[in-house]
Every structure is written in structure tokens, then in C-alpha cells.
Protein backbone atom coordinates (compact mmCIF):
# COMPACT_ATOMS: atom_id res chain seq x y z
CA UNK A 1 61.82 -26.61 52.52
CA UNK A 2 62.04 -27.20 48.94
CA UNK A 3 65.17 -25.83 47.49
CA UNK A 4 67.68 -27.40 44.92
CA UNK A 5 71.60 -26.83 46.70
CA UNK A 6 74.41 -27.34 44.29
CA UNK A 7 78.24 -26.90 44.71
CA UNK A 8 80.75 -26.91 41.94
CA UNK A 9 84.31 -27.14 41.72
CA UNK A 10 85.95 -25.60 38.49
CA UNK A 11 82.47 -25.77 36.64
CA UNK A 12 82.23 -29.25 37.49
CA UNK A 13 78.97 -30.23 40.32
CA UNK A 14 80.30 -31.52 43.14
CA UNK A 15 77.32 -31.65 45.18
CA UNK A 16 73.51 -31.22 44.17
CA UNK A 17 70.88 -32.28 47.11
CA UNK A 18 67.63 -30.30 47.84
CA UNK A 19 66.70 -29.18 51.64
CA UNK A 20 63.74 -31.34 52.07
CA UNK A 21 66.39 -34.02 52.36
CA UNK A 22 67.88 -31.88 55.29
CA UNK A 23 67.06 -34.22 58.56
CA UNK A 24 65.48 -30.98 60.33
CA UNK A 25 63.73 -28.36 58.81
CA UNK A 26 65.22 -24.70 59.04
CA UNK A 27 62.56 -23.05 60.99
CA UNK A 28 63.25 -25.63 63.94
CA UNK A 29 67.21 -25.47 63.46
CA UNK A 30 66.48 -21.02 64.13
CA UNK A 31 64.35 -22.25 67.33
CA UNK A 32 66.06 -24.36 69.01
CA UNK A 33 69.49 -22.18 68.31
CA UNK A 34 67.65 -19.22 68.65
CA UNK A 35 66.20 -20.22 72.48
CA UNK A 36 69.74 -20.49 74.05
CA UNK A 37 71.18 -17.48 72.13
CA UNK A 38 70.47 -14.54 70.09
CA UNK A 39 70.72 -14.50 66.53
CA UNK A 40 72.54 -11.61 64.78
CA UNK A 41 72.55 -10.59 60.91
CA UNK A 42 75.78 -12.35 59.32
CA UNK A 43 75.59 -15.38 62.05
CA UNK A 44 76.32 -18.85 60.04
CA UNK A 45 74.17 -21.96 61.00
CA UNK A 46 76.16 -25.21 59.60
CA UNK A 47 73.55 -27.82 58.68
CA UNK A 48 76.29 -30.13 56.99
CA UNK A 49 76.68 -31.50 53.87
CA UNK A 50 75.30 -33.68 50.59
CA UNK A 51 77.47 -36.31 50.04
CA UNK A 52 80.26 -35.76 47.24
CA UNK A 53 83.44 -34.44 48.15
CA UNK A 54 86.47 -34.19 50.43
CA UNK A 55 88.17 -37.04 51.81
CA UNK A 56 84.70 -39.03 51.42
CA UNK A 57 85.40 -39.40 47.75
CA UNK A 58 87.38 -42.38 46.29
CA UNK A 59 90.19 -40.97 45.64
CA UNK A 60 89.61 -38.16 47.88
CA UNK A 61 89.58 -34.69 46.54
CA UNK A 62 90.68 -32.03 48.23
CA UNK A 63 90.94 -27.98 47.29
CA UNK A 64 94.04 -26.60 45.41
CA UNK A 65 94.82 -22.59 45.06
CA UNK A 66 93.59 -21.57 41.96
CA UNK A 67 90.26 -23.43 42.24
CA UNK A 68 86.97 -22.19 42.24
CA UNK A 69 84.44 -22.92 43.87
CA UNK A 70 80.66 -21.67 43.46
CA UNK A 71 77.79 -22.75 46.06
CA UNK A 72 74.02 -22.38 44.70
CA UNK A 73 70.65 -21.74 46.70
CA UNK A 74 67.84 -21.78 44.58
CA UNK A 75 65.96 -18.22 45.17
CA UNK A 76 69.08 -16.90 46.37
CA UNK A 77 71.81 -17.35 44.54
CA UNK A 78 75.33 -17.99 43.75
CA UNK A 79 78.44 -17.35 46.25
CA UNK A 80 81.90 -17.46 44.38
CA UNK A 81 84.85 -17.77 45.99
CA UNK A 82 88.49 -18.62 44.94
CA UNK A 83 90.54 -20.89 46.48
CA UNK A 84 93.88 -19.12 47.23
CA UNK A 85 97.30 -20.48 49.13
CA UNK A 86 97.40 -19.70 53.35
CA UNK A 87 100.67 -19.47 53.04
């Protein structure tokens, strides 16, 4: 319950929190989830966000195509992902 989080948008940090500010720990989040329903390999569990971007930010910032954006677990790793149009 210890790990530094980071986001960046186009190399620049977004976002950098660490879990133990999370307001409950991960082992109880898989419990309580995990008594009404089964957990599978691949299932997501959205524990929310560090303050820094979206339409929180003054002015807000939203995602363009052609951005990139790179999310950072410490221990784990480093997702990349590009942001491309829906259209």
C-alpha cells in the first residue's frame, strides 16, 4: 500500500499520488467486490483518481488525437496508449 502512481500527458506529469493516499486499501476493495461477485483475470476495479486533470483543471484540459498518454505503477510498470480520433 505503498506505491508511487504517475500519469503523463505528452511527457509532461499530469498526475503523481502514491496508494497509501487511496481512502481504502486494495485488499478490502478485492473483498468486498469479490463477496457479491467473482473476479476474473482482465476484470478492471476503478479506484478513481489524484487530482490534476480533466475538466478539474483551470483551464480544463481535455485529450486531443495525437496525444499520448503513459500511466505508471511502481513494480509494475508503464501502460502507453495513444490518443486517436472516434470518428
Amino acid at each position: 500500500m505503498a506505491l508511487d502512481l504517475s500519469l503523463r500527458v505528452n511527457g509532461i506529469t499530469k498526475q503523481k499520488s502514491n496508494t497509501r493516499h487511496m481512502l481504502f486499501p486494495i485488499a478490502r476493495l478485492i473483498a468486498d467486490i469479490s463477496s457479491g461477485m467473482t473476479l476474473e483475470p482482465g476484470d478492471v476495479i476503478a479506484t478513481g483518481s489524484p487530482s490534476g486533470v480533466g475538466a478539474g483543471m483551470v483551464p480544463p484540459e481535455f485529450l486531443r488525437p495525437g496525444d499520448t498518454v503513459e500511466a505508471t505503477v511502481e513494480g509494475i510498470g508503464t501502460l502507453s496508449n495513444p490518443v486517436v480520433d472516434a470518428r
